[in-house]
Protein backbone atom coordinates (compact mmCIF):
# COMPACT_ATOMS: atom_id res chain seq x y z
CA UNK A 1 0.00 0.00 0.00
CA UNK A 2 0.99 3.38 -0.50
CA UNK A 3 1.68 5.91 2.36
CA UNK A 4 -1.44 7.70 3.42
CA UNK A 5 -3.93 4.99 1.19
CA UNK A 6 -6.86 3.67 2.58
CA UNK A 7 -8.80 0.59 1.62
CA UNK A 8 -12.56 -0.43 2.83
CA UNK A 9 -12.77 -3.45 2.21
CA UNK A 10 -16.59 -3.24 2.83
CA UNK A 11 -19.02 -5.30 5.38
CA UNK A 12 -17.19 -8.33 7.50
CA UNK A 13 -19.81 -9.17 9.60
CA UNK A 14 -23.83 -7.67 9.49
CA UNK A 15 -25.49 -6.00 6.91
CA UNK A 16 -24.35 -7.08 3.79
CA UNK A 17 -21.37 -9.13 4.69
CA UNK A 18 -20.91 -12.33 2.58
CA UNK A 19 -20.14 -15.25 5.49
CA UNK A 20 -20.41 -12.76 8.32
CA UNK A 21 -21.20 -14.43 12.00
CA UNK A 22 -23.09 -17.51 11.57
CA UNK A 23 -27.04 -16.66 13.13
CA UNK A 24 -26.32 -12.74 13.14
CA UNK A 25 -27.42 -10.76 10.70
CA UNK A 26 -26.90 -7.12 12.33
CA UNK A 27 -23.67 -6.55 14.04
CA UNK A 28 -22.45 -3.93 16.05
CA UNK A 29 -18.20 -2.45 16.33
CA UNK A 30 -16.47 -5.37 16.98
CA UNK A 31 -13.33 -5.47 18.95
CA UNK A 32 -10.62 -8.34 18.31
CA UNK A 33 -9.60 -9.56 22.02
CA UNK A 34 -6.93 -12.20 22.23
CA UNK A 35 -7.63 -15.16 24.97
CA UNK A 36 -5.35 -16.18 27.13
CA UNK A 37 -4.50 -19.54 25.51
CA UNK A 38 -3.74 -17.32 22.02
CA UNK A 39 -7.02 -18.28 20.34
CA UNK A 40 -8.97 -14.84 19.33
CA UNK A 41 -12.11 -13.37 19.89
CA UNK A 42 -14.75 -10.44 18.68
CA UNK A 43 -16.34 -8.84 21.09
CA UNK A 44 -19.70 -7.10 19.31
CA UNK A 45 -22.13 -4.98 20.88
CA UNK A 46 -25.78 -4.78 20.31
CA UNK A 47 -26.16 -7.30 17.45
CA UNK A 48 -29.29 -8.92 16.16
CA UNK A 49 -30.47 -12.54 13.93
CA UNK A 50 -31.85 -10.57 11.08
CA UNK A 51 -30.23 -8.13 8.57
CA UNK A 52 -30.76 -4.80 10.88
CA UNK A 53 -32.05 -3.07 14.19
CA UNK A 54 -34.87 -4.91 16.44
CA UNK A 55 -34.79 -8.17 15.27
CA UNK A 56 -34.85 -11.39 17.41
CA UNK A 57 -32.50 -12.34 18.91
CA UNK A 58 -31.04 -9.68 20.44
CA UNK A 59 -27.84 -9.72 21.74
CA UNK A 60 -26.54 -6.89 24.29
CA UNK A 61 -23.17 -8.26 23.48
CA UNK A 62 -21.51 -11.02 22.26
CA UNK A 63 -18.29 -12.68 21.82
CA UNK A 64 -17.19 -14.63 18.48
CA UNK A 65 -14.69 -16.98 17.67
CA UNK A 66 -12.76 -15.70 15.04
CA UNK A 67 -9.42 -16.52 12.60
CA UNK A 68 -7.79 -14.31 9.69
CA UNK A 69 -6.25 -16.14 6.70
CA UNK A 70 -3.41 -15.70 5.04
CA UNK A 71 -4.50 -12.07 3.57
CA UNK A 72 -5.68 -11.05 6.83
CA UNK A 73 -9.35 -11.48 6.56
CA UNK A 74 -11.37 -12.23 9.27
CA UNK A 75 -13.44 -15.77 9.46
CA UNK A 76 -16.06 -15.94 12.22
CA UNK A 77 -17.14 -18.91 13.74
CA UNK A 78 -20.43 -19.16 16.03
CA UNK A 79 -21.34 -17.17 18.88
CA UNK A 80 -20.14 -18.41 22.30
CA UNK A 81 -22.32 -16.45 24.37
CA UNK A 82 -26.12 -16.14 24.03
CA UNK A 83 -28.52 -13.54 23.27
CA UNK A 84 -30.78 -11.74 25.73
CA UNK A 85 -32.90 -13.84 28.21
CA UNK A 86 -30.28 -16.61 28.16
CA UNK A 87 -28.64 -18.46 30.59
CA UNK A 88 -24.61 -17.48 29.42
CA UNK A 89 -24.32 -13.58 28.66
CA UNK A 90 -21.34 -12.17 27.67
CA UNK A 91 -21.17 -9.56 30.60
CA UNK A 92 -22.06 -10.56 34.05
CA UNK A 93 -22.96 -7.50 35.59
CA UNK A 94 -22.99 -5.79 39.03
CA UNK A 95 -25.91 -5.41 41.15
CA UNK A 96 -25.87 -1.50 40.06
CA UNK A 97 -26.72 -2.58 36.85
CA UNK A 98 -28.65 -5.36 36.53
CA UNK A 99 -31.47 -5.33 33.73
CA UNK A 100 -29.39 -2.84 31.44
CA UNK A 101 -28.27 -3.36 28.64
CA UNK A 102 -24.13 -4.83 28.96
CA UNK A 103 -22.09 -3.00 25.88
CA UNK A 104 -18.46 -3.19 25.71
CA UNK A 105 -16.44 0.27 25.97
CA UNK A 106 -12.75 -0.85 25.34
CA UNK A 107 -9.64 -2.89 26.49
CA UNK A 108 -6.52 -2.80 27.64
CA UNK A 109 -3.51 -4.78 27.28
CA UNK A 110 -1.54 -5.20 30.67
CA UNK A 111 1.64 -7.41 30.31
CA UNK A 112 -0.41 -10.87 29.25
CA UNK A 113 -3.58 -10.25 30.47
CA UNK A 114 -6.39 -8.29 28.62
CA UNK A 115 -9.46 -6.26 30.40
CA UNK A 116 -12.11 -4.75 28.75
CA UNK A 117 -14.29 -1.90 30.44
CA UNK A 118 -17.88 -2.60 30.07
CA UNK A 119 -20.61 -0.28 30.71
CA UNK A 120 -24.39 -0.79 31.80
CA UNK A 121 -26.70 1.36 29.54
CA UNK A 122 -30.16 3.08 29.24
CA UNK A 123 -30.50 4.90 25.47
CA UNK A 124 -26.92 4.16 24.96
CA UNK A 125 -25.97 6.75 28.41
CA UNK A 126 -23.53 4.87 31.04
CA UNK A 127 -26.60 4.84 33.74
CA UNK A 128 -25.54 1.82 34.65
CA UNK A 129 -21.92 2.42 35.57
CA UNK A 130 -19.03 0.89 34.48
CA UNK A 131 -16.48 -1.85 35.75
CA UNK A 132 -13.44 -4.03 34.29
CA UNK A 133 -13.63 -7.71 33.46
CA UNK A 134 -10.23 -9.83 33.11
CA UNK A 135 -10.77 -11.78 29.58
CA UNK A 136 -10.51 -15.26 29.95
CA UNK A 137 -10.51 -18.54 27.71
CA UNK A 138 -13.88 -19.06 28.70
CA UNK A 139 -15.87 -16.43 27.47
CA UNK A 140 -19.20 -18.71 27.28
CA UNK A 141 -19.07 -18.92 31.13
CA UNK A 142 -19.11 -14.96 31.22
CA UNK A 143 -16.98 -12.36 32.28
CA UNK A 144 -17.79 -11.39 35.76
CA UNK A 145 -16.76 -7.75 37.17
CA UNK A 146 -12.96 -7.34 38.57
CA UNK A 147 -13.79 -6.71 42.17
CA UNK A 148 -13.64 -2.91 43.31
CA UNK A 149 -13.71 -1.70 39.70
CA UNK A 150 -17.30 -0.32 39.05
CA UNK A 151 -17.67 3.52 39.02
CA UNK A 152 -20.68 5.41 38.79
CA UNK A 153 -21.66 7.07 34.93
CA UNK A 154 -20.33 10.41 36.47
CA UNK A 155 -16.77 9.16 37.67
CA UNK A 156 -14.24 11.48 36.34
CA UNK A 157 -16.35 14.34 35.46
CA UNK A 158 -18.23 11.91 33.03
CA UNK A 159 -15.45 11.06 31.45
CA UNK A 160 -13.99 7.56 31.81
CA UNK A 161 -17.17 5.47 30.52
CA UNK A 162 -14.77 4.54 27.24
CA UNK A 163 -11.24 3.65 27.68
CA UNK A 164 -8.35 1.66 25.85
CA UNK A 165 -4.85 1.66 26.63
CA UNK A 166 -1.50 -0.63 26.88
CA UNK A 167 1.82 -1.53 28.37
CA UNK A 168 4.30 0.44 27.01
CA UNK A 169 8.53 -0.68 26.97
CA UNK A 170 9.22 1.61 29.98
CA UNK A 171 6.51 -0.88 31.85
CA UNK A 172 3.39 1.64 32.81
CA UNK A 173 0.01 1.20 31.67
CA UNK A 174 -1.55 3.97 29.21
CA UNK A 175 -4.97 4.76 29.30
CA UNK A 176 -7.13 7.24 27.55
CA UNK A 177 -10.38 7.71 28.37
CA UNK A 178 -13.73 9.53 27.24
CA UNK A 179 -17.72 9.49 27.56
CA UNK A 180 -19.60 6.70 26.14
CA UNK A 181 -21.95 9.13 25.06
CA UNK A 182 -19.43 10.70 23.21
CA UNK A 183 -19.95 14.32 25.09
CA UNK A 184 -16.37 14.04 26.50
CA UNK A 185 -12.82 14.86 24.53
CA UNK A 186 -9.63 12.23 25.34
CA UNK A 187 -8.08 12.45 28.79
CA UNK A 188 -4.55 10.41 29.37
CA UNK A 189 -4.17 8.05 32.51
CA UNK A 190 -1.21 6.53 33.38
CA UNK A 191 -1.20 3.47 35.52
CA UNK A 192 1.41 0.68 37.57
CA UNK A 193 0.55 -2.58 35.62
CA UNK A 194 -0.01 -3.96 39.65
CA UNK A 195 -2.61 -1.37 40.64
CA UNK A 196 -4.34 -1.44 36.84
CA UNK A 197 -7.88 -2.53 38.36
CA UNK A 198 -7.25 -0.01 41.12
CA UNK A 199 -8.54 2.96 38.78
CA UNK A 200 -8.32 4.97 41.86
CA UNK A 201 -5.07 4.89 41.32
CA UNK A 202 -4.35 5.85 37.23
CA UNK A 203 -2.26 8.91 37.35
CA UNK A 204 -3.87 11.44 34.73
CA UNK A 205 -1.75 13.52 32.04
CA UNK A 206 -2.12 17.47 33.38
CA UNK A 207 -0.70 20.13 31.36
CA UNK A 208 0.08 23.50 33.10
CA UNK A 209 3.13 25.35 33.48
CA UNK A 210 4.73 21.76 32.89
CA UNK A 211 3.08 18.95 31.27
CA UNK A 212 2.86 16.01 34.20
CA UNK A 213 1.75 13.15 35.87
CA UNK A 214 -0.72 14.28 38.43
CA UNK A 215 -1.95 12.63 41.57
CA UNK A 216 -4.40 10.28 41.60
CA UNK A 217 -7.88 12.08 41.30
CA UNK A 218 -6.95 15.35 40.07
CA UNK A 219 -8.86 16.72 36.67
CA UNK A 220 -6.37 15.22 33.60
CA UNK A 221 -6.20 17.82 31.05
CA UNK A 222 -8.49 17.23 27.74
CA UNK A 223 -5.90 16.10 25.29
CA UNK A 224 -7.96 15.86 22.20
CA UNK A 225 -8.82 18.98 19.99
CA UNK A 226 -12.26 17.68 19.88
CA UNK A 227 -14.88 15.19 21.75
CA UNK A 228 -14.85 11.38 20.56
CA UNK A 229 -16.65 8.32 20.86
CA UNK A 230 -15.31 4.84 20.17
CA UNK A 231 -11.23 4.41 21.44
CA UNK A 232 -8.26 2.03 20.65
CA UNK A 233 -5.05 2.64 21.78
CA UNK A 234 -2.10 0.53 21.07
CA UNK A 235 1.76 0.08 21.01
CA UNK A 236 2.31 -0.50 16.86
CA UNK A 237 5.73 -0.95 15.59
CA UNK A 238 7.37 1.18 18.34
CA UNK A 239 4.96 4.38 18.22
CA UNK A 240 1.69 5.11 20.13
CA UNK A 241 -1.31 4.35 18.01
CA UNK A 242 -5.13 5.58 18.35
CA UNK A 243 -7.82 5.38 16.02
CA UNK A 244 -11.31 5.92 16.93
CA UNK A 245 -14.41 7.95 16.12
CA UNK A 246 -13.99 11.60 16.48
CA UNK A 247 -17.01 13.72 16.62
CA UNK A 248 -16.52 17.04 15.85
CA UNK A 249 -14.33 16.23 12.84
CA UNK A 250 -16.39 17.24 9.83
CA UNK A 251 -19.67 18.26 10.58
CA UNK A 252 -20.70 14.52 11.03
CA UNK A 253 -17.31 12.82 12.65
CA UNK A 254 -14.65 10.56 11.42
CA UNK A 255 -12.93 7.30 12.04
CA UNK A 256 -9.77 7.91 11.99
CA UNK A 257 -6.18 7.01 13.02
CA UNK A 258 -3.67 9.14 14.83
CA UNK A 259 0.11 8.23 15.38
CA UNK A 260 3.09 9.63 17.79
CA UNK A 261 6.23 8.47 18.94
CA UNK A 262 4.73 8.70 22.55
CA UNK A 263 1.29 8.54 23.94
CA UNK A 264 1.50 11.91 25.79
CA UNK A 265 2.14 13.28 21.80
CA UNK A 266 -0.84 11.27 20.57
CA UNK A 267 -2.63 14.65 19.04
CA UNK A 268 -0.19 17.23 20.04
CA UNK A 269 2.69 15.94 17.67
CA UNK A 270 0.69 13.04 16.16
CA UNK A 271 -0.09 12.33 12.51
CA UNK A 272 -3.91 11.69 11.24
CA UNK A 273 -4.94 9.66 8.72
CA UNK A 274 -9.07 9.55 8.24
CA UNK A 275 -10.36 6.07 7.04
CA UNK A 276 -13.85 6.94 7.05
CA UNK A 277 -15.49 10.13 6.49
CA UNK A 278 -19.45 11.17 6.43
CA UNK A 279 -19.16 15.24 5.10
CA UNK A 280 -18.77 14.62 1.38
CA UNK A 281 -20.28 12.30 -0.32
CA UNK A 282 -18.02 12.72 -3.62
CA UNK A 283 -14.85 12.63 -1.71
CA UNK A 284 -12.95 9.76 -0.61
CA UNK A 285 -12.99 7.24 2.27
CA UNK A 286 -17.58 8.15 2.46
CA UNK A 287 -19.08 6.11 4.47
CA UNK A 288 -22.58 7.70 5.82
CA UNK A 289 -23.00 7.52 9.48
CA UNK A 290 -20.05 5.94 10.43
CA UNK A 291 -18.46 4.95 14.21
CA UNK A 292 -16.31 3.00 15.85
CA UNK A 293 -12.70 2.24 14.70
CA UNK A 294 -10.80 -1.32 16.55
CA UNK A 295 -7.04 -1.96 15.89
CA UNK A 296 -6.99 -5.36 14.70
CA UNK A 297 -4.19 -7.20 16.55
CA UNK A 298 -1.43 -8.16 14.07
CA UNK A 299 -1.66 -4.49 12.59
CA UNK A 300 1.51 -2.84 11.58
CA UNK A 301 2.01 1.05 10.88
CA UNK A 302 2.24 -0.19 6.69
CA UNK A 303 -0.64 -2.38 6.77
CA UNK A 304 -2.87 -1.12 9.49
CA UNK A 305 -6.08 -2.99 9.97
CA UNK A 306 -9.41 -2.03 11.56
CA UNK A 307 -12.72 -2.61 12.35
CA UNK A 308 -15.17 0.18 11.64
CA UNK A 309 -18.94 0.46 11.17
CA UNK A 310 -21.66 1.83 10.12
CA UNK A 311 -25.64 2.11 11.43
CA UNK A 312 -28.28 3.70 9.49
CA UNK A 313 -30.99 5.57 12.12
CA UNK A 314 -32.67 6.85 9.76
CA UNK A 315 -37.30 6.31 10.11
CA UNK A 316 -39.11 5.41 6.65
CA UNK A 317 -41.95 7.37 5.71
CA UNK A 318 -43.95 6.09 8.88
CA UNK A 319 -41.39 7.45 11.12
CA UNK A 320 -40.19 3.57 11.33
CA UNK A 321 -36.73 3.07 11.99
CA UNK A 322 -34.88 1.55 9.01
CA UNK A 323 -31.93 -0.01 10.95
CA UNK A 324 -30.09 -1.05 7.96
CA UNK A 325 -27.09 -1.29 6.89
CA UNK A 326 -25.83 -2.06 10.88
CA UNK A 327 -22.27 -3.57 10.04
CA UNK A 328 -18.69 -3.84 10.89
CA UNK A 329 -16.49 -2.94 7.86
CA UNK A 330 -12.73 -4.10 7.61
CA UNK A 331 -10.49 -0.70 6.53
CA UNK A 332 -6.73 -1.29 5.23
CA UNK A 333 -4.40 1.81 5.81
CA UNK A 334 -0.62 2.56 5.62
CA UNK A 335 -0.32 4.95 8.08
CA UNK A 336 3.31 5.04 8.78
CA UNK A 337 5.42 8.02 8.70
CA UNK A 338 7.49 9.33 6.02
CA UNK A 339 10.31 10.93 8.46
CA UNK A 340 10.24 10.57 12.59
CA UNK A 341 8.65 13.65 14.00
């Protein structure tokens, strides 16, 4: 690929994906978690049996089997956790909130383990909280809450409902964080791999007089130039890597990538590279409505791969919702850098 090109490689699993997830028709992001034992996994949100939005089953969230072949495409195998109503969830959730719906917000890569933050919802708001799960081989048994780590929807000023992050070379944990409700812009968190379920005790990024590491519980500085939604952070041949869904990019957001040679100079020194864009129709990279935006593990900064999607809530005529296309969308990119910064 050539630097700066991007390739959609169109619908991998929901609407319109040929194969897709066996029994799921509608599928939501998609995050690529590896298991313990090596095997992989995609973690979807609120996915459904037929082709688009409110139809049965429904599944808060759901983990999938999945392999890539020798090109890199993904094959999915069948689901390993159940739909709503059903005795082996995905999410086991806390007593604060039980009976909402369980939607994944993120993970984070700490030495060989892998959490994800999950977050219990009403109309897609963080009502419900959110804690940290440890991912195991067993995701059909369900992924019970890391004691101590649930926070309330308004922990952090709102704004660590969404998180990814990883274990850098110089052994801390980087986090950023934002709203799930996307109302928030990208706060920095810095954590000891020991005391990462502890989020008491991350360490946010404050810039002042001197940029620093503050003490635990003091207001991180907003990093980001605007809010976003949908996070992954990663470690990708050597330099800090985050793509996800930024808001205010356009007047109708991006997916895009940004990369750094550290994670505190993720946007201040980083470079962007927008996979998916919703502002033009006749320029490149359109896709209408689009969110999300998962480094694939394997990725490098020449061929980076990732999960993006797209949800149509538009109503028909009769003020119906049309729910359709509702898919996750594989998106090729060199993003590497033609000189260090």
């Amino acid at each position: 690929m050539r630097h700066g090109e991007v390739r959609n490689l169109g619908p991998i699993a929901g609407t319109g994906a040929r194969g897709g997830v066996p029994g799921i028709g509608a599928a939501d992001l998609g995050e690529v978690v590896q298991l313990p034992g090596g095997s992989y996994v995609a973690v979807f949100g609120d996915s459904f049996g037929g082709d688009r939005v409110g139809t049965h089953p429904h599944y808060p969230s759901v983990a999938v089997p999945v392999t890539f072949d020798a090109a890199g495409h993904p094959h999915f195998g069948a689901p390993l956790t159940g739909p709503r109503g059903s005795p082996n969830p995905l999410f086991i959730p806390p007593r604060q909130a039980r009976g909402m719906n369980t939607l994944p917000a993120g993970s984070v890569l700490v030495g060989g383990r892998t959490y994800m933050l999950v977050v219990g919802t009403e109309d897609l708001r963080a009502r419900g909280g959110s804690w940290l799960v440890e991912v195991t081989d067993r995701p059909a048994d369900g992924w019970k809450p890391v004691k101590g780590s649930w926070r309330p929807g308004s922990y952090a000023d709102s704004g660590q409902s969404q998180i990814s992050g990883y274990q850098a070379a110089d052994g801390y944990v980087y986090i950023v964080a934002d709203a799930f409700d996307r109302s928030r812009g990208v706060t920095l968190y810095r954590a000891h791999p020991d005391a990462f379920t502890d989020r008491s005790s991350w360490r946010p990024y404050v810039r002042g007089d001197h940029a620093a590491w503050g003490r635990p519980g003091r207001a991180p500085t907003v990093i980001s130039p605007n809010s976003f939604g949908e996070l992954s952070f990663r470690e990708v041949d050597g330099c800090a890597v985050l793509a996800g869904f930024n808001v205010r990019s356009g007047p109708d957001g991006t997916v895009e990538v940004w990369v750094a040679d550290r994670p505190t100079d993720i946007f201040s020194a980083g470079v962007r590279t927008v996979l998916m864009q919703q502002s033009d129709p006749a320029g490149p990279n359109f896709v209408a409505q689009n969110y999300g935006g998962y480094i694939v593990p394997g990725s490098t900064l020449g061929r980076m791969k990732i999960f993006a999607s797209q949800w149509n809530t538009q109503a028909d005529g009769h003020g119906v919702p049309v729910g359709a296309p509702y898919n996750t969308q594989l998106v090729l990119a060199n993003v590497s850098r033609r000189r260090p910064l």
